[in-house]
Protein backbone atom coordinates (compact mmCIF):
# COMPACT_ATOMS: atom_id res chain seq x y z
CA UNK A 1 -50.58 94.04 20.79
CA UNK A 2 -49.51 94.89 17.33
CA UNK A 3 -47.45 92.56 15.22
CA UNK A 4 -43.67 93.32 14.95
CA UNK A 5 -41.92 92.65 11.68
CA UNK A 6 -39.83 89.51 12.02
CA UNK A 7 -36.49 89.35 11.76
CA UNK A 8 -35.58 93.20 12.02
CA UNK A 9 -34.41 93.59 15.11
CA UNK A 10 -30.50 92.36 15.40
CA UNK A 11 -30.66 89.70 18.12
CA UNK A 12 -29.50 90.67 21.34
CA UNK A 13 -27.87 87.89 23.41
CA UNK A 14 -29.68 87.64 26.75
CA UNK A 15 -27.48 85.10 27.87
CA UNK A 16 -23.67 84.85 29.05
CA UNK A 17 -21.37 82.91 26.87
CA UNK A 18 -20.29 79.63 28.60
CA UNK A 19 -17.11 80.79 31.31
CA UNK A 20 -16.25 77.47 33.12
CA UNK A 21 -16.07 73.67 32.48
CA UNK A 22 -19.23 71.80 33.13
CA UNK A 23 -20.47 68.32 32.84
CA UNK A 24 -24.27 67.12 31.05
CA UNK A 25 -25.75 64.13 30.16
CA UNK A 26 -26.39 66.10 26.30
CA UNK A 27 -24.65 69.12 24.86
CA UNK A 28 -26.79 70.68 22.28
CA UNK A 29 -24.55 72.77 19.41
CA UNK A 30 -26.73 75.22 17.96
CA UNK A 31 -29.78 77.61 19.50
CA UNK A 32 -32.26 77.55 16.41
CA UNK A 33 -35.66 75.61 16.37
CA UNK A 34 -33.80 72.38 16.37
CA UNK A 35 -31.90 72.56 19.05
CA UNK A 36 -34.42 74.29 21.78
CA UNK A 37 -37.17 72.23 20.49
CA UNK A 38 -34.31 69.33 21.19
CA UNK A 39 -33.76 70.65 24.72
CA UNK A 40 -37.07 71.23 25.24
CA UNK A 41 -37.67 67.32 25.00
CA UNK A 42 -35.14 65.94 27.07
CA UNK A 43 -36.16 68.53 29.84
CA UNK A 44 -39.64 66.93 29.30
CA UNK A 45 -38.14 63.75 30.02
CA UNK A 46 -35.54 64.75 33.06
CA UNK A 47 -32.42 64.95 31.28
CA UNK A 48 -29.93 67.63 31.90
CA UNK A 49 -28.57 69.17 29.18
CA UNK A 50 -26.86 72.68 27.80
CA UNK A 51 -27.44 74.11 24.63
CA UNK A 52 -23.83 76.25 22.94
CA UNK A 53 -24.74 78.74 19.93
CA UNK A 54 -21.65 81.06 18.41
CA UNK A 55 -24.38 83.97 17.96
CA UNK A 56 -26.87 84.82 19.73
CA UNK A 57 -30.74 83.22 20.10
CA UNK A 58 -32.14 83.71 16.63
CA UNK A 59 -29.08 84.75 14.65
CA UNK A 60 -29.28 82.21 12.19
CA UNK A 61 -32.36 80.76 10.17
CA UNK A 62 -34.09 80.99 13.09
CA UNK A 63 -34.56 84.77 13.37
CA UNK A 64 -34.21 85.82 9.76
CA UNK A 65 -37.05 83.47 7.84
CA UNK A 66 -40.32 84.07 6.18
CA UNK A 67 -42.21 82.98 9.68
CA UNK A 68 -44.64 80.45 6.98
CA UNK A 69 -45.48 77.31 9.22
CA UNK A 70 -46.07 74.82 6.65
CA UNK A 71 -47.25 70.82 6.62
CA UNK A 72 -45.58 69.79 3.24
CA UNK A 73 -41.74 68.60 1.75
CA UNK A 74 -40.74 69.93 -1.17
CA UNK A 75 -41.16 66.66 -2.46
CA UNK A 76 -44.36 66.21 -3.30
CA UNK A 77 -46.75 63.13 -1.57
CA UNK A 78 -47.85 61.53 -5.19
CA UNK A 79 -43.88 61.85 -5.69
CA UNK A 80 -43.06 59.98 -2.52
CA UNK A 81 -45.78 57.55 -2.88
CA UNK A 82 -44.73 56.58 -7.07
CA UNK A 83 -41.17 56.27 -5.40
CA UNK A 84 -41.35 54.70 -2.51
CA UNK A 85 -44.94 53.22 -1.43
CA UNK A 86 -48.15 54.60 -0.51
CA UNK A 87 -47.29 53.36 3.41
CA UNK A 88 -44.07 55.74 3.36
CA UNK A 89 -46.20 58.44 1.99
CA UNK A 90 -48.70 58.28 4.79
CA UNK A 91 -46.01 58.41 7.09
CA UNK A 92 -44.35 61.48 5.60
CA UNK A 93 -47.87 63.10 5.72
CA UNK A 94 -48.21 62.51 9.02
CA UNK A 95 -45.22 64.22 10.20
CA UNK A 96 -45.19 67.07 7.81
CA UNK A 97 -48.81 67.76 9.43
CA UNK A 98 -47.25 66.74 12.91
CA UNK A 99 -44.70 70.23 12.54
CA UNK A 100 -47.53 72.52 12.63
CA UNK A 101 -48.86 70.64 15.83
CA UNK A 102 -45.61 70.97 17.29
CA UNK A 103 -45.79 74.25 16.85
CA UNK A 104 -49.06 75.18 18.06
CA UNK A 105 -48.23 72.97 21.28
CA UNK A 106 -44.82 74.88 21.75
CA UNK A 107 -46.56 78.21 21.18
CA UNK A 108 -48.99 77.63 23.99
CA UNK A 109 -47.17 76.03 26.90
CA UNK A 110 -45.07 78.94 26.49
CA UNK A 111 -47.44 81.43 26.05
CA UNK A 112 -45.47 82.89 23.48
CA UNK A 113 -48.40 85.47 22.39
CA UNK A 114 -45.68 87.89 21.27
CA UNK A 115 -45.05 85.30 18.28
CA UNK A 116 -48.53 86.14 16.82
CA UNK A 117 -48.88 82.62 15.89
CA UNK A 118 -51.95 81.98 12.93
CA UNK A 119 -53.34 79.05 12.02
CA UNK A 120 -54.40 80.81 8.81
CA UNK A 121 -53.84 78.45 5.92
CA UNK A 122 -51.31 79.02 3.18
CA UNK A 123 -52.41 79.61 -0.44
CA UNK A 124 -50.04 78.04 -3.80
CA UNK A 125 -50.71 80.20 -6.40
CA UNK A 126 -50.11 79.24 -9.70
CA UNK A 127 -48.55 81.64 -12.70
CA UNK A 128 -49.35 79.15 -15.48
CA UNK A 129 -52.37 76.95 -16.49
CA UNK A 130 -49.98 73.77 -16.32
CA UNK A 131 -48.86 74.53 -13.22
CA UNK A 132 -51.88 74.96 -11.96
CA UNK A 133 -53.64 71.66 -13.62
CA UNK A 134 -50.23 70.09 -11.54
CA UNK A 135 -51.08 71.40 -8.01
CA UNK A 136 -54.80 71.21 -8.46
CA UNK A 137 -53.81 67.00 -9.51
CA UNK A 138 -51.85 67.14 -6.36
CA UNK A 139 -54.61 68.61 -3.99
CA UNK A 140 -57.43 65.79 -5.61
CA UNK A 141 -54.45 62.94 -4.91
CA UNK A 142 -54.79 63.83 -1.38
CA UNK A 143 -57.97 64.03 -1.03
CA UNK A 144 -58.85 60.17 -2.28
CA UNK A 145 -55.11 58.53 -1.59
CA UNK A 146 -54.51 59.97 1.92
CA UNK A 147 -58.23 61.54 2.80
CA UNK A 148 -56.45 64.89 3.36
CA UNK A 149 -59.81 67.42 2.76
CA UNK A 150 -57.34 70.16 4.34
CA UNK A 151 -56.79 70.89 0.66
CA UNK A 152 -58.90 73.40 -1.58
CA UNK A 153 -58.97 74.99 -4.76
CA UNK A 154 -59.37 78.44 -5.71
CA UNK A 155 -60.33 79.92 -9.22
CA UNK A 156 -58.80 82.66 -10.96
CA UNK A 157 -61.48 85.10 -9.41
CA UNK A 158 -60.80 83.92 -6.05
CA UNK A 159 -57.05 84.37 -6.37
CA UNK A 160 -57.14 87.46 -7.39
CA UNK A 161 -59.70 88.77 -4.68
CA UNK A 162 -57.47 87.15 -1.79
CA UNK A 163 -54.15 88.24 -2.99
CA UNK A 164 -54.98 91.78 -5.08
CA UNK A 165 -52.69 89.99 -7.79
CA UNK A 166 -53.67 89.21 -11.17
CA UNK A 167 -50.78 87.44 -11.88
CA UNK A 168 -52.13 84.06 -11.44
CA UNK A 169 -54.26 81.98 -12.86
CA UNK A 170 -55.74 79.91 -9.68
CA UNK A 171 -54.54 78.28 -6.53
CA UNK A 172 -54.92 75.44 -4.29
CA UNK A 173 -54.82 76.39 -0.39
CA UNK A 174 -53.39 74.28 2.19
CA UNK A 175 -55.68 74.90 5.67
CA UNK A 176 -53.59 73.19 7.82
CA UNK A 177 -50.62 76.10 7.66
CA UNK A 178 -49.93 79.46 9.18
CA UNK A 179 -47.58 82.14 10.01
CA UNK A 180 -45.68 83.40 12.88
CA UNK A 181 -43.07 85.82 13.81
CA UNK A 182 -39.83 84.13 13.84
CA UNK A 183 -37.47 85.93 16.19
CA UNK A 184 -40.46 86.05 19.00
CA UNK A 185 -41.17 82.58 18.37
CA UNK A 186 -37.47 81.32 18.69
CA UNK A 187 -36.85 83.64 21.32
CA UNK A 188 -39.88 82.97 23.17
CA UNK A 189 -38.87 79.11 23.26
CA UNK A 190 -35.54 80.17 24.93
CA UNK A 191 -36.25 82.28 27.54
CA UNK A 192 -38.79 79.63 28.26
CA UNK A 193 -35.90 77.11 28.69
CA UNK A 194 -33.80 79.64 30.58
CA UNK A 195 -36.36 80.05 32.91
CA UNK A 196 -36.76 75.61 33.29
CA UNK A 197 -33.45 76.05 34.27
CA UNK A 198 -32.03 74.97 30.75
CA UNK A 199 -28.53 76.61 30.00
CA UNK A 200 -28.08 78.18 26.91
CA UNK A 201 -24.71 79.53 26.39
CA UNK A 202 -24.83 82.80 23.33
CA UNK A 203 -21.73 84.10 21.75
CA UNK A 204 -20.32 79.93 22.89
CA UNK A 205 -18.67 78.69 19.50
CA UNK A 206 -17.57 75.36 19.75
CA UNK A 207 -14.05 74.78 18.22
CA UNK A 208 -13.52 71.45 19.25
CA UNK A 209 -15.06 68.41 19.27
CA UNK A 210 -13.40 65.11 20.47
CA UNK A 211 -13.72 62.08 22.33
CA UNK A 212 -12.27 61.41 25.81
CA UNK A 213 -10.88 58.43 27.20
CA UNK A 214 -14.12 57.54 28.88
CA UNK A 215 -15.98 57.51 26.01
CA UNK A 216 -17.42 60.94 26.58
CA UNK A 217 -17.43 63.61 24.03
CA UNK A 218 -15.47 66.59 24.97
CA UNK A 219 -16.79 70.25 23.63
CA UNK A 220 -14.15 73.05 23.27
CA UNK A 221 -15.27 76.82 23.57
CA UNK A 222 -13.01 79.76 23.94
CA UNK A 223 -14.33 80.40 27.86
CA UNK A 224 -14.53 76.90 28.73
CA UNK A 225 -15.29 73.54 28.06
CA UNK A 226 -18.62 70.50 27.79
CA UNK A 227 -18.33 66.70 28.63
CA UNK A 228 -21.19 65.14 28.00
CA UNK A 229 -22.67 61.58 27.28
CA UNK A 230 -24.32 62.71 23.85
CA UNK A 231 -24.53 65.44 21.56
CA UNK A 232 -26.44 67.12 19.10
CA UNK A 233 -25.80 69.33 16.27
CA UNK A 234 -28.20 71.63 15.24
CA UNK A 235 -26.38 73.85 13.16
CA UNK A 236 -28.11 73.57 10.04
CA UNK A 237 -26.74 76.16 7.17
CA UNK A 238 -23.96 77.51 9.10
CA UNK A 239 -22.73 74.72 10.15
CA UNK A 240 -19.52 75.59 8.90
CA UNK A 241 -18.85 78.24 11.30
CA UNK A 242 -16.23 76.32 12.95
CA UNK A 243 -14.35 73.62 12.69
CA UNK A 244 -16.03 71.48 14.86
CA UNK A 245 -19.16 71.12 12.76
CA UNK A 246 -17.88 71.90 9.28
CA UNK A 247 -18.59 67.74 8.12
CA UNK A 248 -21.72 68.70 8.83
CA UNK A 249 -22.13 71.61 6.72
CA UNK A 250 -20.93 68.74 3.54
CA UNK A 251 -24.57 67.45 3.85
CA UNK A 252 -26.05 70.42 2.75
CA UNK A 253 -26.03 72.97 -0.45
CA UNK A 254 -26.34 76.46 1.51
CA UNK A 255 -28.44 78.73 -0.91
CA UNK A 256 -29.21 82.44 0.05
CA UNK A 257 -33.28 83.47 0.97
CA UNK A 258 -33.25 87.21 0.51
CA UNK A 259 -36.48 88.99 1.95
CA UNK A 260 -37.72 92.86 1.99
CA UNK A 261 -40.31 94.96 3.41
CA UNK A 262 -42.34 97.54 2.42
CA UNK A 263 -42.83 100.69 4.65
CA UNK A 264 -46.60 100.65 6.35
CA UNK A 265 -49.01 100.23 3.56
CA UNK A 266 -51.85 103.32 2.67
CA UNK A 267 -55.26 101.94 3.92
CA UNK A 268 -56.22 101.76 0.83
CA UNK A 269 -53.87 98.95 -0.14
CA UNK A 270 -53.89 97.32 3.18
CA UNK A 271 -57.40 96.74 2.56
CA UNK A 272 -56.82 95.25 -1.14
CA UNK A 273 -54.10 93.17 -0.56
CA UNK A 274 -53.59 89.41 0.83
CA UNK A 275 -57.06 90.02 3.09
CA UNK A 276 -57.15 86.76 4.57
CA UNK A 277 -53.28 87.22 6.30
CA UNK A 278 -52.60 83.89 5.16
CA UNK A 279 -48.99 83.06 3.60
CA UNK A 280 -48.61 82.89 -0.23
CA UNK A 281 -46.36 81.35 -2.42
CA UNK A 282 -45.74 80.64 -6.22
CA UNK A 283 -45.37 77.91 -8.27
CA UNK A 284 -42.39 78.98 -9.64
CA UNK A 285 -39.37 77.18 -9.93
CA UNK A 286 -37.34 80.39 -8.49
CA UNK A 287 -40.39 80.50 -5.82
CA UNK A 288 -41.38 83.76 -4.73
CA UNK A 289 -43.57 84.02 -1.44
CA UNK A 290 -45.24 86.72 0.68
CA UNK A 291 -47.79 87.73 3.69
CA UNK A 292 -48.53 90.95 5.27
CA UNK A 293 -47.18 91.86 8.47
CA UNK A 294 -48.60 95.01 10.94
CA UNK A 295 -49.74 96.64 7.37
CA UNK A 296 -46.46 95.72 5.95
CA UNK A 297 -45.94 93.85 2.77
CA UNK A 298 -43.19 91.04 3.05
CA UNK A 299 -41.45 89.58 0.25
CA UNK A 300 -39.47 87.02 -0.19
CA UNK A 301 -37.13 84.94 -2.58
CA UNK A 302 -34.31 82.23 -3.59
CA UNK A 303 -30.90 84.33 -4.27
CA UNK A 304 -28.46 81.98 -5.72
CA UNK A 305 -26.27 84.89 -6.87
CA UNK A 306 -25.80 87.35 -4.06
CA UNK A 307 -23.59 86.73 -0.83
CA UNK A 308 -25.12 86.95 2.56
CA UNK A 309 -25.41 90.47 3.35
CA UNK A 310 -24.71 92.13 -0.05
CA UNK A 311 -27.48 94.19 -2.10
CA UNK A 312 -27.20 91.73 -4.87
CA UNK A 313 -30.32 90.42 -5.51
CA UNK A 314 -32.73 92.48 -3.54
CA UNK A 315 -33.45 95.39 -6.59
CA UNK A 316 -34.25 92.16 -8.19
CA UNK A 317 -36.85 90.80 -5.70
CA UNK A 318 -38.09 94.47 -5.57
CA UNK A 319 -39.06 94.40 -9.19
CA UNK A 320 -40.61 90.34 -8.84
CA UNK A 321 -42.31 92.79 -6.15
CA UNK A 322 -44.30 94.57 -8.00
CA UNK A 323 -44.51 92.90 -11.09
CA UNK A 324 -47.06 90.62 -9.18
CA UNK A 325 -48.49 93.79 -7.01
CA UNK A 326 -48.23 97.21 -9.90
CA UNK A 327 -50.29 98.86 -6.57
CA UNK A 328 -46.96 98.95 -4.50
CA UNK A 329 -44.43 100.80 -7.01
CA UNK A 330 -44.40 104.03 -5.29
CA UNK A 331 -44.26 102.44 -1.59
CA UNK A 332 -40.99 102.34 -0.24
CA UNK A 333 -38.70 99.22 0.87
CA UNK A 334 -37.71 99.56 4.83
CA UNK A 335 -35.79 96.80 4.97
CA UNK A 336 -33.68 94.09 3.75
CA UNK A 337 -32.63 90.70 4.85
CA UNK A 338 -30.92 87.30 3.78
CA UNK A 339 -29.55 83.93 4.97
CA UNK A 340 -29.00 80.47 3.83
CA UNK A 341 -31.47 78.23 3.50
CA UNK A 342 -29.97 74.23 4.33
CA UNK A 343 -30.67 72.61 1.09
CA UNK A 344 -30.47 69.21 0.88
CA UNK A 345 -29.48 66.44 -1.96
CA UNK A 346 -32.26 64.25 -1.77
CA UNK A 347 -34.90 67.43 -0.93
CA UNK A 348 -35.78 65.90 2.07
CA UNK A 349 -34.76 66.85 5.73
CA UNK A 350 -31.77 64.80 7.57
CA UNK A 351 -31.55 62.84 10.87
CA UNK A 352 -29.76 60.47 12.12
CA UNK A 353 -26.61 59.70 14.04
CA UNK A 354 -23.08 60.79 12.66
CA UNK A 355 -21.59 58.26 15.62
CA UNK A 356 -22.55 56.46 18.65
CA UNK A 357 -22.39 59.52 20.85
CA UNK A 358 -23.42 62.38 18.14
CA UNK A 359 -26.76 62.59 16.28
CA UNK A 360 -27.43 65.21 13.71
CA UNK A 361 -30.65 67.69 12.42
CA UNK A 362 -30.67 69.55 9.65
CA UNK A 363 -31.67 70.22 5.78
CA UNK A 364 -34.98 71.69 5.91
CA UNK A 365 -35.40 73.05 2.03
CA UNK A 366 -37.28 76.18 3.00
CA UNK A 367 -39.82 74.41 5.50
CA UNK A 368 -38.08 74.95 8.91
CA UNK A 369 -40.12 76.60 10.83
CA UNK A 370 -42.49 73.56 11.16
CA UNK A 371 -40.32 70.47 10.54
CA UNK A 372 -37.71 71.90 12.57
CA UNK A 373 -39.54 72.22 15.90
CA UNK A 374 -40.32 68.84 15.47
CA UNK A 375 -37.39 67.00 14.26
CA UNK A 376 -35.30 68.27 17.05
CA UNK A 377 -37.38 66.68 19.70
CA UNK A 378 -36.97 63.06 17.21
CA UNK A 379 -33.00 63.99 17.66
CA UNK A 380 -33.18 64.00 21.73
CA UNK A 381 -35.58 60.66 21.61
CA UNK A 382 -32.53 59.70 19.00
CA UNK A 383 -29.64 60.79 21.48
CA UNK A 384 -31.63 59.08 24.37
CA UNK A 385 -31.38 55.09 22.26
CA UNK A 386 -35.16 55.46 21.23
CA UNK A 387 -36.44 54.80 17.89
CA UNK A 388 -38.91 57.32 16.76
CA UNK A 389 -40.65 57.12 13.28
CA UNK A 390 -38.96 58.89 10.95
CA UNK A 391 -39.67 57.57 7.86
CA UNK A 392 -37.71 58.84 4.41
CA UNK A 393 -36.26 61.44 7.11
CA UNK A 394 -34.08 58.72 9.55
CA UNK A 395 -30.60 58.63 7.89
CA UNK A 396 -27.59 56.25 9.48
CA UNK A 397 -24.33 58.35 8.73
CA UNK A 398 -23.18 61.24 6.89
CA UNK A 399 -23.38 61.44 3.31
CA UNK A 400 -21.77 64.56 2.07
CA UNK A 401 -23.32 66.04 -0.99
CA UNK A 402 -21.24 64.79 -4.68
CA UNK A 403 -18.95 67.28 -5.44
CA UNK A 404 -19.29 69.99 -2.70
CA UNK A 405 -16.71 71.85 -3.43
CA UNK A 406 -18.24 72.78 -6.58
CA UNK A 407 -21.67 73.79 -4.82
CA UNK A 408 -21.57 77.63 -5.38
CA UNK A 409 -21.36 77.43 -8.92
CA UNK A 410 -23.76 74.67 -9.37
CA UNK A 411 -26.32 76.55 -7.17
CA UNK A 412 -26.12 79.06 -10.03
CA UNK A 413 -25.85 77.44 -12.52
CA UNK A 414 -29.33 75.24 -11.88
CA UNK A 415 -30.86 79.03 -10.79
CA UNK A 416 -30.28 80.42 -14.18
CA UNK A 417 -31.67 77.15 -15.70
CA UNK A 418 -34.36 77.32 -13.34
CA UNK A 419 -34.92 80.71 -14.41
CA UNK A 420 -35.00 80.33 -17.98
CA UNK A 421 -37.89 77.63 -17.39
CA UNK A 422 -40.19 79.89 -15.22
CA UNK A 423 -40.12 83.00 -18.18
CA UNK A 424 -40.63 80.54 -20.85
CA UNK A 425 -43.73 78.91 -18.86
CA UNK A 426 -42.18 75.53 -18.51
């Protein structure tokens, strides 16, 4: 079956908004990664539970990303090692890598073929000689710290042959990476809980979250109402949709992901470019990343000045386009996309519990296709009194980010700084 492009297709809710008042042992609030692969677990484990979403299945993050399943932070491992202890850093590595497993597990008990899941490896290329001497340190720290050999460099030449690019000057890839289609996967993972008998309730906003008198937490939605033992929120980067979650949404610094794709490559260029149908990214601060799709070129990057939705920013990414790839400036752009991307202070993802009857996943920096599947089954083990290991990742309480308020301009302000760097070849 050919490949679809993800994230195209407008979700369509497949399932009826929540029309009654209903009792669970664990409302879920939010239908992305995080919060199927959170019912998913405490199905596993005999729980009942209902999962609420104000959009439908793969509206948010979940249907509108790059599809790169990826085994890394955007901290770096000799970073959280020199900070915090080469035991923490072996940890972190282990989950990181853990997120692709989860994925490839979650992929085949649901048979989700439609996702086009590829264990393909993911190749760093690097635009400047110092960045690459940094990622090829990084790949050889690995390899004798943590005896990760998933890691391997590639010269100039190779770079070059793989990508069609000769905009960079080497690269290190990363084997234990891949890509997948986004909406199918996310999807996939629902209708596979529908069909478990999991409820998931589309087009369910919750407005209202408070306690009740016996201790349970009580769930408001405009056609009817959750009590339930424990929740979970899994809202992520629109977590300030409503009310209910909007503390939440204080954790994190939203910034927009803008993405396009090309119209169906000539053969010619099919067969030149990215042969390998790995994922690619940059070493650029303002990262730039892209993969072909069903003979499509995807391309994606940070927009810190656009809005969702508006055209700002995607002439821009257009140009980054084909500055890297001259081949493609007479092939057409088919489409356009963008979201927000759950940034958070400490570039590190977030869980923990917010109370004694509310735990909390979110902050993903750009890595959520992985680390998301798997942190929202730690979040049910969380909601059910068990201690999974967490590492640099567990977090006891909110901590809103300094200054929120001030966020938007800040986000643009360290952009344009950011960008300044990357053309000067800092």
């Amino acid at each position: 079956m050919a490949a679809r492009v993800p994230a195209f297709d407008a979700p369509v809710s497949t399932g009826a908004p929540l029309a009654r008042d209903i009792d669970v042992e664990v409302a879920i609030v939010g239908a992305g990664y995080s919060g199927l692969s959170a019912a998913y677990a405490l199905q596993k484990r005999g729980v009942e539970c209902a999962v609420l979403d104000a959009n439908p299945v793969g509206w948010g993050a979940s249907g509108r990303n790059g599809g790169v399943v990826s085994s890394k932070f955007r901290v770096s491992f000799p970073a959280i090692a020199s900070a915090h202890g080469i035991d923490v850093a072996k940890r972190m590595h282990r989950l990181a890598h853990d997120g692709v497993r989860t994925v490839e597990a979650l992929v085949d008990e649901f048979k989700l073929e439609r996702a086009g899941f590829e264990r393909s490896g993911s190749l760093r290329c690097a635009h400047t000689e110092r960045a690459f001497a940094s990622i090829r340190a990084e790949a050889d720290w690995l390899r004798t710290s943590l005896n990760d050999t998933s890691m391997t460099v590639q010269s100039r030449a190779q770079v070059a042959h793989e990508t069609g690019s000769a905009g960079f000057v080497g690269g290190v890839l990363s084997a234990d990476a891949g890509t997948i289609l986004p909406l199918e996967y996310v999807r996939g993972i629902a209708a596979g809980m529908t069909a478990r008998g999991v409820p998931i309730y589309e087009s369910t906003p919750v407005i209202d979250m408070s306690r009740a008198q016996d201790g349970r937490v009580h769930l408001r939605a405009p056609g009817g109402s959750v009590r339930a033992k424990q929740v979970i929120v899994a809202t992520n980067a629109y977590s300030n949709l409503t009310d209910a979650t909007a503390s939440y949404h204080r954790e994190l610094v939203p910034f927009r992901s803008a993405m396009i794709a090309t119209a169906p490559l000539p053969s010619d260029l099919d067969a030149q470019l990215m042969v390998n149908r790995r994922s690619y990214t940059e070493t650029r601060r303002m990262m730039k990343w892209f993969r072909k799709v069903d003979g499509r070129m995807l391309f994606g990057g940070r927009d810190a000045f656009g809005k969702e939705g508006e055209p700002t920013g995607f002439d821009a990414l257009q140009r980054a386009m084909i500055a890297l790839f001259p081949q493609l400036k007479d092939v057409a752009v088919d489409y356009r996309w963008s979201g927000y991307v759950g940034m958070t202070f400490n570039a590190l993802p977030h869980v923990g519990r917010s109370d004694d009857a509310t735990t909390f996943c979110l902050g993903y920096n750009g890595a959520g296709v992985a680390m998301a599947s798997l942190i929202g089954q730690h979040a049910a083990a969380l909601a059910l009194g068990e201690t999974p290991e967490l590492a640099l990742l567990a977090q006891n309480g909110l901590r809103p980010v300094p200054f929120h308020t001030l966020r938007a301009p800040g986000v643009r302000l360290v952009a344009a700084w950011y960008q300044f760097l990357d053309a000067v070849g800092a």
